[in-house]
C-alpha atoms as a PDB file:
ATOM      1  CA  UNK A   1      10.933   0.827   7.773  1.00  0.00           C
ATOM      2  CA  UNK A   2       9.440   3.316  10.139  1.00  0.00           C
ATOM      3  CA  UNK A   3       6.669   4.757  10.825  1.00  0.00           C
ATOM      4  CA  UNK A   4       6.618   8.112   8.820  1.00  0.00           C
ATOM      5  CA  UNK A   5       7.660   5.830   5.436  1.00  0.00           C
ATOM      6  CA  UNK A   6       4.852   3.408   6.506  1.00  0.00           C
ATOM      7  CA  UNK A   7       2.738   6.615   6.583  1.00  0.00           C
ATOM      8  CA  UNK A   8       3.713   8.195   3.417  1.00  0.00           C
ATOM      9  CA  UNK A   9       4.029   4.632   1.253  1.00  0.00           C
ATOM     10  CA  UNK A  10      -0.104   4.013   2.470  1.00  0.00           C
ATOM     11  CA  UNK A  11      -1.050   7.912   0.935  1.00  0.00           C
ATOM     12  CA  UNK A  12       0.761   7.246  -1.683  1.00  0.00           C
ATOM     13  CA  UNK A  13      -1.198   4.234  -2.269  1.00  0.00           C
ATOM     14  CA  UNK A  14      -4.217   5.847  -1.533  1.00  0.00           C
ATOM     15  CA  UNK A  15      -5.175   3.604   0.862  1.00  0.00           C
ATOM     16  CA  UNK A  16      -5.993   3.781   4.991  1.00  0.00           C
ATOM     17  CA  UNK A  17      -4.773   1.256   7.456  1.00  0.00           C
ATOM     18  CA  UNK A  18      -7.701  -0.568   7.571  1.00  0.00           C
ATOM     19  CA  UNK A  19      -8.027  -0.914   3.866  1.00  0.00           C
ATOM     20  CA  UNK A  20      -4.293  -2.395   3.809  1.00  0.00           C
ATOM     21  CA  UNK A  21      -5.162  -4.595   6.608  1.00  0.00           C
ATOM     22  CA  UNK A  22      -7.772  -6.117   4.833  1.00  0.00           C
ATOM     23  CA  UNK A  23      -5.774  -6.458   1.416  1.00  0.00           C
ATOM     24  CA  UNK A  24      -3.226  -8.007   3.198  1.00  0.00           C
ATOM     25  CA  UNK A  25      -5.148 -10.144   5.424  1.00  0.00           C
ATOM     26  CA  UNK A  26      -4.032  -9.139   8.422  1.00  0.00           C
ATOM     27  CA  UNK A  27      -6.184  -7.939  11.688  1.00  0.00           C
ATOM     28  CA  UNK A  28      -6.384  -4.232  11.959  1.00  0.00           C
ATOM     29  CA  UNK A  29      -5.396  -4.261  15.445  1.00  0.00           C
ATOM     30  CA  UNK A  30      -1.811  -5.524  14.252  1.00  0.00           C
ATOM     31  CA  UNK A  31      -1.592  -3.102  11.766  1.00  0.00           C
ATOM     32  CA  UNK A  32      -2.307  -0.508  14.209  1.00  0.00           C
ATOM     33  CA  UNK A  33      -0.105  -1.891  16.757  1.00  0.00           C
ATOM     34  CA  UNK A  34       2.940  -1.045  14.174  1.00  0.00           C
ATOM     35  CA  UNK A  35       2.455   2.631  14.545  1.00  0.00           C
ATOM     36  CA  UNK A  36       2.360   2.732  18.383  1.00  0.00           C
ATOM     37  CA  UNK A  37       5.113  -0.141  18.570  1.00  0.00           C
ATOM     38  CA  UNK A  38       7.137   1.273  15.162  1.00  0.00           C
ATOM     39  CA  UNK A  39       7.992  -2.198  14.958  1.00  0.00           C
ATOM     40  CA  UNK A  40       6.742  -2.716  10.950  1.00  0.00           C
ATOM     41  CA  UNK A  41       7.550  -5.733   9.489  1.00  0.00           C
ATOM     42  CA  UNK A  42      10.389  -5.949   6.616  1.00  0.00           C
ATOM     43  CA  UNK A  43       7.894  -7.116   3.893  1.00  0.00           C
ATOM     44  CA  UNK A  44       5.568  -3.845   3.957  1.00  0.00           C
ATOM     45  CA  UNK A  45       7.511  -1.814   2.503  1.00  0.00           C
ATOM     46  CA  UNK A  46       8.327  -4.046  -0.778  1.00  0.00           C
ATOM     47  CA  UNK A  47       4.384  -4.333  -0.691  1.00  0.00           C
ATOM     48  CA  UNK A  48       3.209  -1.007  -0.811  1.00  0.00           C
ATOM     49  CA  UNK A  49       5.820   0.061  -3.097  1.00  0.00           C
ATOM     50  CA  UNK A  50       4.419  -2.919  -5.599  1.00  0.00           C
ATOM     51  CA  UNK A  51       1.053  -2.609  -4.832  1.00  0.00           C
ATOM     52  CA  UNK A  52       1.694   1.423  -5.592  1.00  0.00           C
ATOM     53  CA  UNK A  53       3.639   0.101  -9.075  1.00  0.00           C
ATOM     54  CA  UNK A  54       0.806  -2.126 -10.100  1.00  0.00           C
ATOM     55  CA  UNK A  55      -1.848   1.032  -9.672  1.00  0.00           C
ATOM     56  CA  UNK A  56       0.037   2.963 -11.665  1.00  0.00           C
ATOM     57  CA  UNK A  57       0.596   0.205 -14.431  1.00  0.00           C
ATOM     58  CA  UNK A  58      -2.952  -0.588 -14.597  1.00  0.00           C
ATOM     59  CA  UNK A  59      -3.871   3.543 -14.829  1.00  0.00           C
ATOM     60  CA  UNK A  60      -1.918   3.804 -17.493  1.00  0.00           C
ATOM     61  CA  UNK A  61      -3.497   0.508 -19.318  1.00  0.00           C
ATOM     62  CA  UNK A  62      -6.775   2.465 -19.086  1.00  0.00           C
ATOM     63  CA  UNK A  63      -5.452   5.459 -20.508  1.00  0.00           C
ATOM     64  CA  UNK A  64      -4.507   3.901 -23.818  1.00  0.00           C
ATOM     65  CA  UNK A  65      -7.352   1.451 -24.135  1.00  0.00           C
ATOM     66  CA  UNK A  66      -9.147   3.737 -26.470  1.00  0.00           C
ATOM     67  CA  UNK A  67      -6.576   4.450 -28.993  1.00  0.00           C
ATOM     68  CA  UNK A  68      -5.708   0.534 -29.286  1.00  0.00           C
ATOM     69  CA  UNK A  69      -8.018  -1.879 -31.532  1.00  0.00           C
END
């Protein structure tokens, strides 16, 4: 993955690099070090993308709570 996916996956998920680096547990610095280096690790990409997923599924969970008893 590169940089510009990276970029558009984290908008997607609404979220900044520091709020990623702290759901993920990793240091900020090494999150930031990705962008400069555009050497971002295989796993990121799978995360987002489920992490995106999982918003979605629980948006939609809220939506319908009202109509089911």
């Amino acid at each position: 993955m590169n940089n510009d996916i990276f970029v558009k996956l984290l908008k997607k998920a609404d979220l900044n690099k520091k709020e990623f680096s702290k759901k993920t547990k990793l240091a900020y610095s090494t999150v930031g070090n990705w962008t400069t280096n555009n050497n971002i690790p295989d796993w990121v990409e799978s995360w987002l993308e489920n992490y995106i997923k999982a918003k979605v599924s629980d948006e939609v969970i809220e939506a319908v709570k009202p109509f089911v008893k």
